[in-house]
Each structure stands twice: as structure tokens, then as C-alpha cells.
C-alpha atoms as a PDB file:
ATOM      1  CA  UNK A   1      10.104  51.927-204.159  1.00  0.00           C
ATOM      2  CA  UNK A   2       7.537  52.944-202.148  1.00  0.00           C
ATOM      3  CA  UNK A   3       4.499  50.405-200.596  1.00  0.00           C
ATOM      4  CA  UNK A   4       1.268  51.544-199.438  1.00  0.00           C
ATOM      5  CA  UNK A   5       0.172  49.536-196.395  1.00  0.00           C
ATOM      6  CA  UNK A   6      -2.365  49.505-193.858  1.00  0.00           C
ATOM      7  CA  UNK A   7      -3.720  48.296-190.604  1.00  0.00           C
ATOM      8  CA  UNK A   8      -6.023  46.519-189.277  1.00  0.00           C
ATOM      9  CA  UNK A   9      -6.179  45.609-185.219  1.00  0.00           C
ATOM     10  CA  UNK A  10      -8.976  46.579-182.878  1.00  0.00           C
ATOM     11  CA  UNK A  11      -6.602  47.669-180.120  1.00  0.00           C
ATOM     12  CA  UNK A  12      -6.088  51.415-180.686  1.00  0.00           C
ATOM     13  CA  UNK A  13      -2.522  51.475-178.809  1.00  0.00           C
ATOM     14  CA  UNK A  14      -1.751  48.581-181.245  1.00  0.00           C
ATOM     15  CA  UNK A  15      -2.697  50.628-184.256  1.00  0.00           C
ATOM     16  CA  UNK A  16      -1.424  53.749-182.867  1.00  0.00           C
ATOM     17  CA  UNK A  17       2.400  51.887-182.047  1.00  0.00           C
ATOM     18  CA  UNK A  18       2.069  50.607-185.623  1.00  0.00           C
ATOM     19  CA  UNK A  19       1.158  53.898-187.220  1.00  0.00           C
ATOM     20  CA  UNK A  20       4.142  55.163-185.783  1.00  0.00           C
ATOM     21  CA  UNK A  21       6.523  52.956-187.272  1.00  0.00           C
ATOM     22  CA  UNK A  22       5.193  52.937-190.624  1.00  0.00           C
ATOM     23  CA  UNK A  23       5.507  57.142-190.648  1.00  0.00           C
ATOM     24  CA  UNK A  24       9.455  56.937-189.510  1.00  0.00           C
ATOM     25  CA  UNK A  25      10.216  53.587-192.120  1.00  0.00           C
ATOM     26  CA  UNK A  26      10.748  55.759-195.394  1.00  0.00           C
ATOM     27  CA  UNK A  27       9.489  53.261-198.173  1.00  0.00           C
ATOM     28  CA  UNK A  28       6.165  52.506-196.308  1.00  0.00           C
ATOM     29  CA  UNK A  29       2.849  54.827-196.679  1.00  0.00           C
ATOM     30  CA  UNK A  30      -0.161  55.122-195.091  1.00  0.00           C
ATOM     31  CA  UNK A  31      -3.652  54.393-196.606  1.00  0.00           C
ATOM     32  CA  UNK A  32      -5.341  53.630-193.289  1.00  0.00           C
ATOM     33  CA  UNK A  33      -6.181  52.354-190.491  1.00  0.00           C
ATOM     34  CA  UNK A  34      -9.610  50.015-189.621  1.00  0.00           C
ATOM     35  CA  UNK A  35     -10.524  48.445-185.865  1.00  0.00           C
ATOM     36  CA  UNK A  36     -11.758  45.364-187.696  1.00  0.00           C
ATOM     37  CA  UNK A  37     -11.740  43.716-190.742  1.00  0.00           C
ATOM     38  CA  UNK A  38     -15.686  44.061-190.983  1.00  0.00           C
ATOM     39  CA  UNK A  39     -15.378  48.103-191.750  1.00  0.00           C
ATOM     40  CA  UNK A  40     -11.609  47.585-193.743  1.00  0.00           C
ATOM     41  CA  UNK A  41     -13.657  45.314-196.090  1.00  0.00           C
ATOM     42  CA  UNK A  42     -15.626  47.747-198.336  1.00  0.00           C
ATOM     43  CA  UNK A  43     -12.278  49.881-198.413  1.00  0.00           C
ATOM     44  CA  UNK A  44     -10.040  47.531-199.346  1.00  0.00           C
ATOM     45  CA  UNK A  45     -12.335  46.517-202.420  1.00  0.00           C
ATOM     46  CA  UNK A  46     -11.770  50.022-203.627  1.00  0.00           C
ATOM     47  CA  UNK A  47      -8.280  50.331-202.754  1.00  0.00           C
ATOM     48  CA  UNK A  48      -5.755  47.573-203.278  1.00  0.00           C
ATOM     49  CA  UNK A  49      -3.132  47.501-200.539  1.00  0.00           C
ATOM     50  CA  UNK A  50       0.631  46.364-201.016  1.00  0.00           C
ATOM     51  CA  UNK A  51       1.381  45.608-198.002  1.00  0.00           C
ATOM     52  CA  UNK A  52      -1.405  44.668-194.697  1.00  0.00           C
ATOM     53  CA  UNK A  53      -0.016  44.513-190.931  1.00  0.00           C
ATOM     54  CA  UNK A  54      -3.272  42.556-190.004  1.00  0.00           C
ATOM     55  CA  UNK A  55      -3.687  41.110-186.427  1.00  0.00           C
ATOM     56  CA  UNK A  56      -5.457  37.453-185.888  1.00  0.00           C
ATOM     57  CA  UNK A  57      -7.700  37.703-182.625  1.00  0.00           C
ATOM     58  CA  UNK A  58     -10.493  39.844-183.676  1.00  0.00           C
ATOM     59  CA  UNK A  59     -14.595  39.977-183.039  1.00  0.00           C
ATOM     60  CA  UNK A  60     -17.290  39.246-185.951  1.00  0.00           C
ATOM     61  CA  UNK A  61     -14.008  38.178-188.271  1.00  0.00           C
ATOM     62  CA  UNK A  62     -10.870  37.069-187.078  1.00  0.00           C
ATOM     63  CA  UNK A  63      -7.416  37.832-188.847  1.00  0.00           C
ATOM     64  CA  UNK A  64      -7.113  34.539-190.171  1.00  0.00           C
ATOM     65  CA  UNK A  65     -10.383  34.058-191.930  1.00  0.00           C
ATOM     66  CA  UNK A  66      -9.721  37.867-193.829  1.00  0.00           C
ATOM     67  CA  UNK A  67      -6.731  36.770-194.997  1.00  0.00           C
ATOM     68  CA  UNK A  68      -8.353  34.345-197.523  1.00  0.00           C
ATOM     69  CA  UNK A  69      -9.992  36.592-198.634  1.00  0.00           C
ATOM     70  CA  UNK A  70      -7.553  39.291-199.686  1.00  0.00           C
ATOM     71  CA  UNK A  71      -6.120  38.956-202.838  1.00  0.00           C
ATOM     72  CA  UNK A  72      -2.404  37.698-203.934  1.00  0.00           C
ATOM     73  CA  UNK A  73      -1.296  40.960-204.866  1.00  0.00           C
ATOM     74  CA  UNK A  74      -1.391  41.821-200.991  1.00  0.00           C
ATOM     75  CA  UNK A  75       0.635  40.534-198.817  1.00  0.00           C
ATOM     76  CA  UNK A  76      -0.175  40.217-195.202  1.00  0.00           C
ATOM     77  CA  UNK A  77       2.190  40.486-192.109  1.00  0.00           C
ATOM     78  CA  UNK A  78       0.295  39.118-189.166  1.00  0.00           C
ATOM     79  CA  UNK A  79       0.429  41.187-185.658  1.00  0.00           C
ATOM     80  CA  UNK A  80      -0.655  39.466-182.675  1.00  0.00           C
ATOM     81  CA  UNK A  81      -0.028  38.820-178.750  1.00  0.00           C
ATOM     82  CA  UNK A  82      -1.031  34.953-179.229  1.00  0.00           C
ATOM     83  CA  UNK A  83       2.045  32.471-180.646  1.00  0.00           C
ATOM     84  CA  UNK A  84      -0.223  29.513-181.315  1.00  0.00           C
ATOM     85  CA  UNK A  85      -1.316  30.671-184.392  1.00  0.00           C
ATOM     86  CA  UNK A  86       2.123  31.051-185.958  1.00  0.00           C
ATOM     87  CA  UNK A  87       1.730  27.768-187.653  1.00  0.00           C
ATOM     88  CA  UNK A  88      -2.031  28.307-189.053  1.00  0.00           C
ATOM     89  CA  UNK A  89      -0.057  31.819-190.917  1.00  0.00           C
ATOM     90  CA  UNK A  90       1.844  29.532-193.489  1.00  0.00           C
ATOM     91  CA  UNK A  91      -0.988  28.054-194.405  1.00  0.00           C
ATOM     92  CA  UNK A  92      -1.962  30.818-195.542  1.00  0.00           C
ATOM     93  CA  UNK A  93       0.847  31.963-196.915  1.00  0.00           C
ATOM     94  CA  UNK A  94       1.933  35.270-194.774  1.00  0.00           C
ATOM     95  CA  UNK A  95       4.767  37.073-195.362  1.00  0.00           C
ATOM     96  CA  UNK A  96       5.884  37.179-191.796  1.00  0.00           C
ATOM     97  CA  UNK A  97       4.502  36.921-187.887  1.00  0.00           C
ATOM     98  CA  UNK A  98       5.010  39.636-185.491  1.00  0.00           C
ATOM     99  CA  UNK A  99       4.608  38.438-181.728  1.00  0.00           C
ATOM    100  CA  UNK A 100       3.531  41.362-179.519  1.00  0.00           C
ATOM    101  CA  UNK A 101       4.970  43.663-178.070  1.00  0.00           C
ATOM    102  CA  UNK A 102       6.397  44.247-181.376  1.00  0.00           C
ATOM    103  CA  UNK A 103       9.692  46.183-181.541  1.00  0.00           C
ATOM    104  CA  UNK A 104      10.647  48.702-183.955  1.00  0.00           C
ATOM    105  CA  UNK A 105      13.691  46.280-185.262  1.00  0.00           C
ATOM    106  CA  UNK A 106      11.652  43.986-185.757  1.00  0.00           C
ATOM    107  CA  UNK A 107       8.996  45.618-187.562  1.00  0.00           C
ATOM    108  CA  UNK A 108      11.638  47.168-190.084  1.00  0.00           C
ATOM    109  CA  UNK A 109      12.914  43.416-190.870  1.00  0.00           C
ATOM    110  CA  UNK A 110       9.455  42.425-191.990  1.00  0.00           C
ATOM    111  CA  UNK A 111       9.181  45.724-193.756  1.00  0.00           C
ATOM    112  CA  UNK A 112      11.723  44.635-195.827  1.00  0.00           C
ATOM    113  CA  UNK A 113      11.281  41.226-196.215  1.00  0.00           C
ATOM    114  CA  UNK A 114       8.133  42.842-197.898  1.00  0.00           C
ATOM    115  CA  UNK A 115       9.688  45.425-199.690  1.00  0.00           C
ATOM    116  CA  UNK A 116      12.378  42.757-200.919  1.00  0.00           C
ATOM    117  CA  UNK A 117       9.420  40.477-202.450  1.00  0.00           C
ATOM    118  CA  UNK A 118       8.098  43.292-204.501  1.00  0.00           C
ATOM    119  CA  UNK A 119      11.116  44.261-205.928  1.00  0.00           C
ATOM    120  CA  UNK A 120      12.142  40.700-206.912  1.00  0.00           C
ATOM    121  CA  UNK A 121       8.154  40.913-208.498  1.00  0.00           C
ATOM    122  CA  UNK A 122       9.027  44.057-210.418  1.00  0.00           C
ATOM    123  CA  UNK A 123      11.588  42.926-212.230  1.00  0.00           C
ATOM    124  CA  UNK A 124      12.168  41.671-215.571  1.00  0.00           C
ATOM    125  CA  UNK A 125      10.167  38.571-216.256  1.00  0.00           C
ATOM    126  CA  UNK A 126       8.498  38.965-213.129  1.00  0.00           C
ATOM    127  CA  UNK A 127       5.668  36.460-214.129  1.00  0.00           C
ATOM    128  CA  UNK A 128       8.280  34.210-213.632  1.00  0.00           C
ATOM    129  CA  UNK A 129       9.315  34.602-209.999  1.00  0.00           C
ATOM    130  CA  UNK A 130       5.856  34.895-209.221  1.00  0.00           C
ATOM    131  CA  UNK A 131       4.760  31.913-210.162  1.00  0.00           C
ATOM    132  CA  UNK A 132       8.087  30.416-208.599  1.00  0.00           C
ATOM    133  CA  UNK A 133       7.093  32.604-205.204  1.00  0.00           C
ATOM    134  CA  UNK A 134       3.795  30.589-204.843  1.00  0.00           C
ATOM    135  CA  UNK A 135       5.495  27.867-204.797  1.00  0.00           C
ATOM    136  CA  UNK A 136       8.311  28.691-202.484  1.00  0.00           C
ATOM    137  CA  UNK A 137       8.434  27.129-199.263  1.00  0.00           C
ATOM    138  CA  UNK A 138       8.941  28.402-196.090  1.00  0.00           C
ATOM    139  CA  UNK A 139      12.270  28.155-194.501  1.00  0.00           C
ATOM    140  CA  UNK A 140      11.217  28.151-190.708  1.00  0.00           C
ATOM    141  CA  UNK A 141       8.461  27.546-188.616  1.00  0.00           C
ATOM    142  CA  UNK A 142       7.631  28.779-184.926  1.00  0.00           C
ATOM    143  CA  UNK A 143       7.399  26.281-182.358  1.00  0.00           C
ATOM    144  CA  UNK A 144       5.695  27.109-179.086  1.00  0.00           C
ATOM    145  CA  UNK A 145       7.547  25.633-176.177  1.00  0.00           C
ATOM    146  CA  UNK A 146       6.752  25.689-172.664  1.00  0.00           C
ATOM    147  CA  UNK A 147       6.310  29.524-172.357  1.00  0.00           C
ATOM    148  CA  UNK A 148       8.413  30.156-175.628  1.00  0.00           C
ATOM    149  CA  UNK A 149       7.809  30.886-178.976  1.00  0.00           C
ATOM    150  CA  UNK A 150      10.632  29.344-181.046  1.00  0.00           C
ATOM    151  CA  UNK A 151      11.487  29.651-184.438  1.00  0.00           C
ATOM    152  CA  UNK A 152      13.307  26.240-186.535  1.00  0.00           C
ATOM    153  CA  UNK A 153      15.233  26.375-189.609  1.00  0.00           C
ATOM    154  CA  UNK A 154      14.187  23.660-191.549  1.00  0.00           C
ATOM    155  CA  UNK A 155      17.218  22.950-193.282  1.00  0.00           C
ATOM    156  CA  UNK A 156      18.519  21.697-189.752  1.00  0.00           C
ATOM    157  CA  UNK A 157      15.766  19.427-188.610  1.00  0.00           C
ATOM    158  CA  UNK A 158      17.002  15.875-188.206  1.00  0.00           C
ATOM    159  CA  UNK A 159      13.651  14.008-187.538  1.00  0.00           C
ATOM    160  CA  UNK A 160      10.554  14.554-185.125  1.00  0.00           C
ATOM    161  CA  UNK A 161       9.158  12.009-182.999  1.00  0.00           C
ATOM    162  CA  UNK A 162       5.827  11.912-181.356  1.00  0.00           C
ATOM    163  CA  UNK A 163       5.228  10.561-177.679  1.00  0.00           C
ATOM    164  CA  UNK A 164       1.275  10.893-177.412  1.00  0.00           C
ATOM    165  CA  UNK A 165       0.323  14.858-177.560  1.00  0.00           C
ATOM    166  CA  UNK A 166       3.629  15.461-177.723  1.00  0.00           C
ATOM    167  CA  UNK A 167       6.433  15.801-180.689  1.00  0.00           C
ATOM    168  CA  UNK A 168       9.976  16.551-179.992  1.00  0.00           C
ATOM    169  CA  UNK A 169      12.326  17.809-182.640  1.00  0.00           C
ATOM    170  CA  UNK A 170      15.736  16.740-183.217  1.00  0.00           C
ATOM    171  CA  UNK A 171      17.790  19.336-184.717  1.00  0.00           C
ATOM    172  CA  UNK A 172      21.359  18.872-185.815  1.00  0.00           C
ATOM    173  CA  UNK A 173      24.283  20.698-183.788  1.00  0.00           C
ATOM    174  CA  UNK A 174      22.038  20.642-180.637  1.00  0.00           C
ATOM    175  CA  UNK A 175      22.328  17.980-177.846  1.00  0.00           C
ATOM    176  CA  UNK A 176      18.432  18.024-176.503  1.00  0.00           C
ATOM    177  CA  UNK A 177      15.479  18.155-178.634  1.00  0.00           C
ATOM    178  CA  UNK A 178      12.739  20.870-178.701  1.00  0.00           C
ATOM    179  CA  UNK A 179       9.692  19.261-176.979  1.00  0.00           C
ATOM    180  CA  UNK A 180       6.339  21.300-178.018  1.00  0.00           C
ATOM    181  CA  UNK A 181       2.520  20.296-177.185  1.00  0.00           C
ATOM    182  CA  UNK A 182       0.904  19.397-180.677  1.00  0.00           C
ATOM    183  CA  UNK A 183       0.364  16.351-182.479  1.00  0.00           C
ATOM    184  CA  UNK A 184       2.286  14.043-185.060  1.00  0.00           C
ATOM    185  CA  UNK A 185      -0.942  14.879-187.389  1.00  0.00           C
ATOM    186  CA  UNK A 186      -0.666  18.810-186.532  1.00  0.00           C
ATOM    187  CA  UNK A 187       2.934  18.651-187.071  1.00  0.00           C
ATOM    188  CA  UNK A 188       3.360  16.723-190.804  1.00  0.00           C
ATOM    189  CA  UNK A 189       0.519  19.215-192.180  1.00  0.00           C
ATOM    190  CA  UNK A 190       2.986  22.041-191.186  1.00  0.00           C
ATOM    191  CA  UNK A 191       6.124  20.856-193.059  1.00  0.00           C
ATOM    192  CA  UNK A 192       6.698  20.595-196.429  1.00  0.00           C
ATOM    193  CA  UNK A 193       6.003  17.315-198.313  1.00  0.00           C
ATOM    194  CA  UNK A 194       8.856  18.353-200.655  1.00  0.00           C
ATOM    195  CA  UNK A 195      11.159  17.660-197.719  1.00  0.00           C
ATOM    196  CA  UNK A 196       9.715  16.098-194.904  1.00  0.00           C
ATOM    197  CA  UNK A 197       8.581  12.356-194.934  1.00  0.00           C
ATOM    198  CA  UNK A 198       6.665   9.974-192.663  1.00  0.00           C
ATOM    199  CA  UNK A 199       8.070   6.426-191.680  1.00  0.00           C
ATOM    200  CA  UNK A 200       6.528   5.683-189.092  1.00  0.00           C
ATOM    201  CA  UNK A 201       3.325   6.277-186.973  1.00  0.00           C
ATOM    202  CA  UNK A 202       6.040   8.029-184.434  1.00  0.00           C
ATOM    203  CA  UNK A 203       8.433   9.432-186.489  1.00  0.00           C
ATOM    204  CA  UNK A 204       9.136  12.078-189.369  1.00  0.00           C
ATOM    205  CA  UNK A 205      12.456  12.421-190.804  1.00  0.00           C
ATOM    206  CA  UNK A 206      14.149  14.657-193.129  1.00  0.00           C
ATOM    207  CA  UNK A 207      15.627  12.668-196.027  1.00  0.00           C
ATOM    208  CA  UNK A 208      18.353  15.636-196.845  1.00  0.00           C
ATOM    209  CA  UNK A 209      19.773  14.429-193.910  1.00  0.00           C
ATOM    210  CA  UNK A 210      19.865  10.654-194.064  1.00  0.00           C
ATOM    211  CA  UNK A 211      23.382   9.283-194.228  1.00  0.00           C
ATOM    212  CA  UNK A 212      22.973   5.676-193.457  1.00  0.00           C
ATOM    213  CA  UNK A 213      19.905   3.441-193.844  1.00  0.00           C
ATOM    214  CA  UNK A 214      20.295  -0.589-192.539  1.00  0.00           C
ATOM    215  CA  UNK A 215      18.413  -3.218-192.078  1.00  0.00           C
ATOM    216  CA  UNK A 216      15.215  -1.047-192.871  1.00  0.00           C
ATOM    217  CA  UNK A 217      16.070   1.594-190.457  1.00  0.00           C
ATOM    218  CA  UNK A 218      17.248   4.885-190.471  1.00  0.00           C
ATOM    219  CA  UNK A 219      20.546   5.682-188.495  1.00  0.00           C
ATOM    220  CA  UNK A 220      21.096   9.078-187.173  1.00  0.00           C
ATOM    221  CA  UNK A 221      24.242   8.420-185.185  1.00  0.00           C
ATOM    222  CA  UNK A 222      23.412   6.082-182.504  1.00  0.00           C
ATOM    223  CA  UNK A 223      19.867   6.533-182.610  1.00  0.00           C
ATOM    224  CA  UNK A 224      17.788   3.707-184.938  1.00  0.00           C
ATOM    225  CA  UNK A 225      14.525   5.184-186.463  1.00  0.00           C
ATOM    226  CA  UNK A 226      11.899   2.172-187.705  1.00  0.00           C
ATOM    227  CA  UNK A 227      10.422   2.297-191.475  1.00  0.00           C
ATOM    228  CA  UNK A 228       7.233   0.474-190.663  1.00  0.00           C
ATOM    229  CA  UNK A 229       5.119  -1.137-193.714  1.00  0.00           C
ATOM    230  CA  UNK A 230       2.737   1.161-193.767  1.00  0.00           C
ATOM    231  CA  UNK A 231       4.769   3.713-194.509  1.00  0.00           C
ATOM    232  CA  UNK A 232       7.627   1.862-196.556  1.00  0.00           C
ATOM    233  CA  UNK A 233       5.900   2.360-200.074  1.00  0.00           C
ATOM    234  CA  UNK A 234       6.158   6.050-200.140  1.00  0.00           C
ATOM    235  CA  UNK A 235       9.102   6.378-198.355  1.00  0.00           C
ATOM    236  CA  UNK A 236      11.129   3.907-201.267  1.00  0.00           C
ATOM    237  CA  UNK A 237       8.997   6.177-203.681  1.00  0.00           C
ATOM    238  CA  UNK A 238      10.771   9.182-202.344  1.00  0.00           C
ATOM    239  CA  UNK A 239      14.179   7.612-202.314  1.00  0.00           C
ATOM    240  CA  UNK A 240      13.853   6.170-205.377  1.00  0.00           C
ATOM    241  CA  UNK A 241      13.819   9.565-207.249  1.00  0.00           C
ATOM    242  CA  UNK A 242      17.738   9.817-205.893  1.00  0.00           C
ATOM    243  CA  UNK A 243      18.507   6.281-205.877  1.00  0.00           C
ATOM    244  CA  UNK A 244      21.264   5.224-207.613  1.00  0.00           C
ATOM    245  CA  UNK A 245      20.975   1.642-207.143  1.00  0.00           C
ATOM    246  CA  UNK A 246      19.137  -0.841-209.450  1.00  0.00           C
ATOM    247  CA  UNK A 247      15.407  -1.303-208.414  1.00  0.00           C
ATOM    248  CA  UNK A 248      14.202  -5.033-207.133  1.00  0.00           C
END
């Protein structure tokens, strides 16, 4: 299978490193390259694009803002120097975030994640896993701490607690959490609500992970985490879809 792709990014030695690893990765082709997303606009109306490698910090209309208005059938891989929008990409559902400088390895394991997704779409009753693919939820997110860009599974978060403009992230297996600059607010909106659920104006916890609740608090080993009353209604509504136990 080959994917046609192209690329947007209004620093030529970005486009020009890009170009070159889309010519040596043998499923990808070439329709072109733009220096903003003003002039790919009109183009990209006439010719639909598989696959975009679109970066974020542009003038007149940033990366973000054109990727709402592409449609489903392309998917966009985000290039850019600036981690603090790696967050803002689920939203709109990206296929993947390149920080800059962007390796060739790296680049090829996006490729494919692309080149992965259309196949899966090709197939037999393909209606079917896209519908399911819209609905599919991320399985990481990209943390910015102190100077680093970090990305979480988030099948291993434990819970997240927020101290002021701060959150820090307890994941299991690892004896310190991950403390990043961004709000309790900032962070819920980011994680699924499939998975993730609020019990307290502090503290977000993963239910998957719960072993022990007492006393209405939730034990992760020696550490107590509160279910206050103004969260306790929709945090029994979300147990009591796996509840065993006879409701009061």
C-alpha cells in the first residue's frame, strides 16, 4: 500500500529534512509541499491527502486550527519544536506528535502507525473499524516536565493529585511521581472519562486500578485518597456498573 502525504511547515530546512525521509520510506509519496497552511488550503480542496506531516506554530493559521478543518479521511501527524501542545493534538485527534529535531526512526514509526490505520480501514467491513477508530482512545499522553517531554501509558496511572498549579502523577512500578506544571482542570479534560474519574477537588484516580476502598476512601497501599460529597454521586455511578454488591 502506498500513501500520498504532504507537508506543511514554514521552515524550509524543516520541509526539506522531511522531504527527505518521505523519498527513502518506500510506502510514502509525495504530493507536496506548502510554507503555510494559508497557500496548502486551495490545494488540498482539490487533492485529498492520506497522510499530512503538519507543524503547529505557524503565522496567519496555526497547525492546530487547520487541523479542524481537514477532513477524517486525512490523518495528520503533527511536527513541531514546542512540547506544550502535545496535549491540545488528542483533542484533535492526531495520529501521532513528532518533537523536533525529528529523527529518521522516529519518523518511520509514525509512518507506520499511519500506514497500519489504513490498512486496518481497508479491510473487510471496514465501516466497522472506522466507526470503532473514532472512538478509540488514546493510550498515552505527553507530559512536559521540568525541561522534559514525557510520554505516560495510561494503563499504568494510579491516580493524579493536584497541589495548586501543579498535578503530580502516580504511576504504578515507580517510587516518585511525575510532577508537571498544569492544572487539575487542564489535566481531567485530557484523560478519558471512560477511565479516569474525579473524587475529589485534589485527586483523580483510575478505577482499573482500585483494589481496596474503606471507610469512603480509596487505598492505594499506604496512601488514603478522600471521596468527597461532591464527587461521591458519580463516582458510586461509575462503580456501580461493576458492582457486585446489592445497592442501598
Amino acid at each position: 500500500m502506498i500513501l500520498t502525504c504532504a507537508i506543511i511547515d514554514d521552515e524550509p530546512l524543516a520541509v526539506s529534512l522531511l522531504e527527505s525521509y518521505v523519498n527513502k520510506t518506500p510506502f510514502l509519496k509525495l504530493s507536496g509541499t506548502y510554507n503555510s497552511a494559508v497557500n496548502a488550503l486551495a490545494e488540498l480542496e482539490r487533492e485529498t491527502v492520506e497522510l499530512l506531516f503538519l507543524d503547529i506554530q505557524m503565522p496567519e493559521l496555526n497547525g492546530m486550527e487547520f487541523s479542524r478543518m481537514v477532513t477524517y479521511d486525512t490523518r495528520i501527524i503533527f511536527t513541531t519544536a514546542f512540547g506544550q501542545y502535545a496535549l491540545d493534538s488528542y483533542k484533535v485527534n492526531a495520529l501521532d506528535y513528532l518533537l523536533k529535531p525529528i529523527s529518521y526512526p522516529d519518523f518511520l514509526q509514525s509512518a507506520q502507525k499511519a500506514l497500519q490505520w489504513y490498512e486496518l480501514l481497508r479491510k473487510p467491513n471496514a465501516h466497522i473499524t472506522e466507526t470503532a477508530d473514532k472512538k478509540q482512545e488514546p493510550e498515552s499522553i505527553f507530559i512536559k516536565s521540568e525541561y522534559k517531554l514525557i510520554q505516560i501509558e495510561l494503563a499504568k496511572i494510579l491516580y493524579i493529585e493536584g497541589l495548586k498549579d501543579y498535578v503530580k502523577i502516580y504511576i504504578e512500578d515507580q517510587p516518585r511521581p511525575i510532577l508537571s506544571l498544569m492544572s487539575m482542570k487542564s489535566m481531567e479534560e485530557s484523560l478519558p472519562a471512560s477511565r479516569f474519574v474525579r473524587v475529589h477537588r485534589s485527586f483523580i484516580v483510575q478505577p482499573e486500578k482500585i483494589k481496596v476502598i474503606e471507610r469512603n476512601r480509596i487505598v492505594f497501599g499506604k496512601e488514603y485518597i478522600p471521596i468527597s460529597d461532591s464527587y461521591k454521586d458519580t463516582f458510586n455511578a461509575f462503580l456501580s456498573k461493576r458492582s457486585l454488591l446489592p445497592k442501598t
